[in-house]
N, C-alpha and C. Protein backbone atom coordinates (compact mmCIF):
# COMPACT_ATOMS: atom_id res chain seq x y z
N UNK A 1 81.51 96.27 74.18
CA UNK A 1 81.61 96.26 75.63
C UNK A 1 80.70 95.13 76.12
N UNK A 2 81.24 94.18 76.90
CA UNK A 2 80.57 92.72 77.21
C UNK A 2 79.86 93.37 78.63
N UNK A 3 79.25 92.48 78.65
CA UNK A 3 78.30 92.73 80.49
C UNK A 3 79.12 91.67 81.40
N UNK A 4 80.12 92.52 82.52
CA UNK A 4 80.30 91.31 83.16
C UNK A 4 79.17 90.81 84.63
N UNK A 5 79.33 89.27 84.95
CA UNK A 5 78.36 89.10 85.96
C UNK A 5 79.52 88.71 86.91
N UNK A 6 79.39 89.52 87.97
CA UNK A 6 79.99 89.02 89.82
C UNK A 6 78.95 88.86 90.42
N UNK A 7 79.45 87.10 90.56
CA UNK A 7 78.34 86.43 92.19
C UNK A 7 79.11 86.53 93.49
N UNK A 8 80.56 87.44 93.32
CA UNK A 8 81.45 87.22 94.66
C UNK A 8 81.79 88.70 94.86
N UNK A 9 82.87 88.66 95.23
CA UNK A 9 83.66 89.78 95.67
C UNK A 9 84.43 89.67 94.97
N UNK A 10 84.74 91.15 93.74
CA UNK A 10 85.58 91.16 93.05
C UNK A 10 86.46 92.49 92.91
N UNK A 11 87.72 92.88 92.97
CA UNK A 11 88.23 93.44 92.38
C UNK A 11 89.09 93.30 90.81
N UNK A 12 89.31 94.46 90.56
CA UNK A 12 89.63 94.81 89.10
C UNK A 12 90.08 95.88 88.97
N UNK A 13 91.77 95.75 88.12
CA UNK A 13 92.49 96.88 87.63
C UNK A 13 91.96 97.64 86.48
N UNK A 14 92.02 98.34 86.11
CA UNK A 14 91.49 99.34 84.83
C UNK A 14 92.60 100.43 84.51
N UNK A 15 92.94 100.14 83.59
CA UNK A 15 93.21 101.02 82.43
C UNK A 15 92.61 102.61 82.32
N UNK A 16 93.24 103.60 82.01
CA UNK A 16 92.46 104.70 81.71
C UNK A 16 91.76 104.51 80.82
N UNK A 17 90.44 105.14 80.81
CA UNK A 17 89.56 104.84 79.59
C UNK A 17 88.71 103.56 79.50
N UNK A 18 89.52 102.39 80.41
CA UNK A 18 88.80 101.46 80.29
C UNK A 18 87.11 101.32 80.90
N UNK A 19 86.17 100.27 80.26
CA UNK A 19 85.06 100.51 80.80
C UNK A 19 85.13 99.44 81.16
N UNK A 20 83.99 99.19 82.26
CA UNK A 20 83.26 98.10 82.60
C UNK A 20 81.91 98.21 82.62
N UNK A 21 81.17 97.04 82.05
CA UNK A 21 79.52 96.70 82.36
C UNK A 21 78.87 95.82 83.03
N UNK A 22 78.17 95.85 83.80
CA UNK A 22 77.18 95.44 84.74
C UNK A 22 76.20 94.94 85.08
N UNK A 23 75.08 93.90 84.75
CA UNK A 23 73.87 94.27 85.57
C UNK A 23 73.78 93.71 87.15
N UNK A 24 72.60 94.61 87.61
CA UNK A 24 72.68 94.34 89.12
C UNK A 24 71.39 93.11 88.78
N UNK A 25 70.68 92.90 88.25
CA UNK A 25 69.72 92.13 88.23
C UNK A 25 68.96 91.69 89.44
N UNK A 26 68.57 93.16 89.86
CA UNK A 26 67.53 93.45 91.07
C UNK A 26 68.45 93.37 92.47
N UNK A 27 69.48 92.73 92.31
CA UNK A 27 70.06 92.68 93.64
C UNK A 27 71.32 93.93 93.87
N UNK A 28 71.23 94.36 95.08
CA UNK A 28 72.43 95.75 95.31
C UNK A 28 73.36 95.25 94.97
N UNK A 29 74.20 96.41 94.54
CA UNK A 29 76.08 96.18 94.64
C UNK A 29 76.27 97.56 94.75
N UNK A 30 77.79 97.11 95.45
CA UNK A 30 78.60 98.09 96.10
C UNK A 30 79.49 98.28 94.84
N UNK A 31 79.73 99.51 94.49
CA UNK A 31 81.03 99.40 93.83
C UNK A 31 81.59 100.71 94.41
N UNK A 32 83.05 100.17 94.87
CA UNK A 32 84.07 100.74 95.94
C UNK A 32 85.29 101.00 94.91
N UNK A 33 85.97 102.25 95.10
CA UNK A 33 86.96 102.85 93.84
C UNK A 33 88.01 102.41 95.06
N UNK A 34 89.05 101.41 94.83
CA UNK A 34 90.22 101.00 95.98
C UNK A 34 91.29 101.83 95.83
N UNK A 35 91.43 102.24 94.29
CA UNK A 35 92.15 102.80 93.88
C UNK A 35 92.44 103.71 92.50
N UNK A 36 92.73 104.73 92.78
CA UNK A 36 92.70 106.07 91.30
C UNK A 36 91.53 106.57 91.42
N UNK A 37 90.61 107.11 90.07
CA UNK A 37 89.62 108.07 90.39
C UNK A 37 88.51 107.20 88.94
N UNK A 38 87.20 106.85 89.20
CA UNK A 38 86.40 106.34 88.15
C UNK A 38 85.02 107.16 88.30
N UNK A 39 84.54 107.12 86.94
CA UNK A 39 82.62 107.88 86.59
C UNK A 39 82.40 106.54 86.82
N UNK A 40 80.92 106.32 87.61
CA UNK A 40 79.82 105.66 87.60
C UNK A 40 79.03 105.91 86.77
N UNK A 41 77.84 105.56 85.84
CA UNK A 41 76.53 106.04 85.67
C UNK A 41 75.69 104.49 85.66
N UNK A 42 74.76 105.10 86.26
CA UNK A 42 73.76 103.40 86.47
C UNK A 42 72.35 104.01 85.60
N UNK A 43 71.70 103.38 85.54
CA UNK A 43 70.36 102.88 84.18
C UNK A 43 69.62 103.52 84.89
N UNK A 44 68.65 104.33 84.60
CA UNK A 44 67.90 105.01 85.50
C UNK A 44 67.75 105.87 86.77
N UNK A 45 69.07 106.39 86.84
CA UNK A 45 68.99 107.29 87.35
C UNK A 45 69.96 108.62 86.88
N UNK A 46 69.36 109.86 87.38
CA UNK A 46 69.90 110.90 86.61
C UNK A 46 70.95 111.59 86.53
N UNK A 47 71.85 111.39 88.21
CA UNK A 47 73.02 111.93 88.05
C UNK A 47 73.80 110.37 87.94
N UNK A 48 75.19 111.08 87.62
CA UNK A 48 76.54 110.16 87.65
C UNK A 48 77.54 110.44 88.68
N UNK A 49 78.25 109.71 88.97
CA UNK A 49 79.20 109.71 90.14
C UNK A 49 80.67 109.17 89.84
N UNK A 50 81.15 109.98 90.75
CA UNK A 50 82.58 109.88 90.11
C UNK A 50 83.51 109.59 91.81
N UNK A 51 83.64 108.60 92.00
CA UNK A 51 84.42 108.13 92.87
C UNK A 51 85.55 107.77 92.58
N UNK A 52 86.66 108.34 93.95
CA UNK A 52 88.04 108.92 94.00
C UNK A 52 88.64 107.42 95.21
N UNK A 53 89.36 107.31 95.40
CA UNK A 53 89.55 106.39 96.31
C UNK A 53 89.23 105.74 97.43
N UNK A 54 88.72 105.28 98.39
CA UNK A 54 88.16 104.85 99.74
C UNK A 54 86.84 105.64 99.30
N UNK A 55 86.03 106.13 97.80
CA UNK A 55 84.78 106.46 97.93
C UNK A 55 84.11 104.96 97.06
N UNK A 56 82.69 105.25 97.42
CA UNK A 56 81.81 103.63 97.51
C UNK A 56 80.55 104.18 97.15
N UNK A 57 79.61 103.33 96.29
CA UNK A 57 78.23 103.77 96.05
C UNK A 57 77.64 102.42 96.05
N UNK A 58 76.39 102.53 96.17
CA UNK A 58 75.53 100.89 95.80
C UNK A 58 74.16 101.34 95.61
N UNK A 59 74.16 100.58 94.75
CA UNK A 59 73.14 100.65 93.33
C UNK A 59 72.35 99.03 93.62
N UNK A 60 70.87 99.69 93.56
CA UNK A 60 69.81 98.75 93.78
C UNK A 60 68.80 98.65 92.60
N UNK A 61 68.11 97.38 92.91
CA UNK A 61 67.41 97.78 91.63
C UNK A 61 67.47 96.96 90.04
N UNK A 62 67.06 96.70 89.36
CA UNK A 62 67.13 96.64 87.60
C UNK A 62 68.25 97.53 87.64
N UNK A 63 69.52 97.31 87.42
CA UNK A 63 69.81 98.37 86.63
C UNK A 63 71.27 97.77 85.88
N UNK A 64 71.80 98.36 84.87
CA UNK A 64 73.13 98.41 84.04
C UNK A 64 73.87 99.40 84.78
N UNK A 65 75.42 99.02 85.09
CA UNK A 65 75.96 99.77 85.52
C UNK A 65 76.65 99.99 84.77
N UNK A 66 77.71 101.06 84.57
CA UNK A 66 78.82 101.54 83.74
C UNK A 66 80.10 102.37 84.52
N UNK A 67 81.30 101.39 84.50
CA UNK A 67 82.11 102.44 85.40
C UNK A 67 83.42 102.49 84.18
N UNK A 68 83.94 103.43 84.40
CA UNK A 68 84.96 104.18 83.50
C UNK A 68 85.99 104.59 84.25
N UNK A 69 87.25 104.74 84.09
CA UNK A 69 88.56 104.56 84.75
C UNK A 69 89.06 106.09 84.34
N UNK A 70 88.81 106.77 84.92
CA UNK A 70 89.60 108.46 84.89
C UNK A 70 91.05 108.13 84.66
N UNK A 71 91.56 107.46 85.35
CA UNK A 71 93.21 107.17 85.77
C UNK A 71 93.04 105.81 86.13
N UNK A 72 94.31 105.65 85.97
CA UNK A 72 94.37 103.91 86.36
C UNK A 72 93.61 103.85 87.69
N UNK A 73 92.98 102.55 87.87
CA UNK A 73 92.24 102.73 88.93
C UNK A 73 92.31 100.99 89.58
N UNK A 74 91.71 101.17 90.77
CA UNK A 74 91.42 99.71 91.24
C UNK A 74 89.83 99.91 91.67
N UNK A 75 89.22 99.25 91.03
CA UNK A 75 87.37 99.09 91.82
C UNK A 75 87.54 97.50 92.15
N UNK A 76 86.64 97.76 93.12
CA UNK A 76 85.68 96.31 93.79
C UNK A 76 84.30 96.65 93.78
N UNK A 77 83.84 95.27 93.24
CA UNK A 77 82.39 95.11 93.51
C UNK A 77 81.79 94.17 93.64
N UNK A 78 81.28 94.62 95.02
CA UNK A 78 80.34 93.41 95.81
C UNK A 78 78.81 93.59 95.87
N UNK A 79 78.68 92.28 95.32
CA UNK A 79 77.27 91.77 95.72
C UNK A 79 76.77 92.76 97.67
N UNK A 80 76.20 93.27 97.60
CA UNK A 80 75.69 93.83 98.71
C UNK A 80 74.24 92.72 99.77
N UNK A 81 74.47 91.76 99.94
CA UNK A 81 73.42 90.80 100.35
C UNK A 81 72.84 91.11 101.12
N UNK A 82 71.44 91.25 101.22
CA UNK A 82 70.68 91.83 102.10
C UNK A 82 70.65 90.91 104.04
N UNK A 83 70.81 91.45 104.72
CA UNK A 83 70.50 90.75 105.92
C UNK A 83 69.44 89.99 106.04
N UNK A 84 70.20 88.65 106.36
CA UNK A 84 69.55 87.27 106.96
C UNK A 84 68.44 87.82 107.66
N UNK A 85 67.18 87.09 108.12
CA UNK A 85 66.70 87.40 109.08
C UNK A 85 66.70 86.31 110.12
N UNK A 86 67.39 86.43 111.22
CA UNK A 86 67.26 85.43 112.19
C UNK A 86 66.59 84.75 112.50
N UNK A 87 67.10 83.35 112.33
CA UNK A 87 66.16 82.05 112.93
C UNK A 87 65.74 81.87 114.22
N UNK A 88 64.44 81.89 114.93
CA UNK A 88 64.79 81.57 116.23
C UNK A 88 65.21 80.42 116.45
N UNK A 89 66.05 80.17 117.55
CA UNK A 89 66.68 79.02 118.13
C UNK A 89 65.76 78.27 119.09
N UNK A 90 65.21 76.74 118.64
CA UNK A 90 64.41 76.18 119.57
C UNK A 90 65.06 75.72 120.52
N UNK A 91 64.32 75.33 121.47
CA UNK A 91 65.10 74.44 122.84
C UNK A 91 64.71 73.45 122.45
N UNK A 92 65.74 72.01 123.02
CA UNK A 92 65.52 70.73 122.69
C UNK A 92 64.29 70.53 123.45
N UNK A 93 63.55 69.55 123.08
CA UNK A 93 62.21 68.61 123.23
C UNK A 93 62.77 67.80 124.19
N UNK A 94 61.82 67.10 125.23
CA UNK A 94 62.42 66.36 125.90
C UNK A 94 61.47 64.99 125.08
N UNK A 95 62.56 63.80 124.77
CA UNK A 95 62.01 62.55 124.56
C UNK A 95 60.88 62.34 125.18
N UNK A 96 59.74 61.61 124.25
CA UNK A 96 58.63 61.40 124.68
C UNK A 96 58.44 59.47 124.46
């Protein structure tokens, strides 16, 4: 089982049975079940989750994720980017 890396927004069909691997490498992700029913389990923490369609979790942190395909399924997973913090906007200078 390879580790895959998403820097975008990705979806992905799965196979029953099929797995996928993960790391978040400190930064959140969303992973959203679009379609069918998949187990989550992430690296350090104790329960697992099993999201059914239009259900979504995000996982922060160090961690390996692991999602598994109950039934054919569709997941997405996005990079979760933390909010910008706003620049203030200067007013122009008047020529000196």
């Amino acid at each position: 089982m390879g580790t895959n890396h998403f820097t975008g927004f990705a979806n992905r069909d799965m196979k029953k049975g099929e797995l996928i691997s993960l790391r978040t490498h400190g930064r959140p992700c969303r992973v959203a079940c679009v379609g069918g029913r998949v187990w989550v389990t992430a690296s350090g923490l104790a329960a697992d989750t099993i999201l059914s369609a239009g259900q979504e979790a995000v996982y922060g942190g160090r961690r390996r994720i692991v999602v598994e395909a109950l039934e054919e399924s569709t997941v997405r997973f996005e990079p979760k980017l933390p909010a910008r913090p706003r620049q203030p906007v200067l007013a122009p200078q008047p020529a000196r």
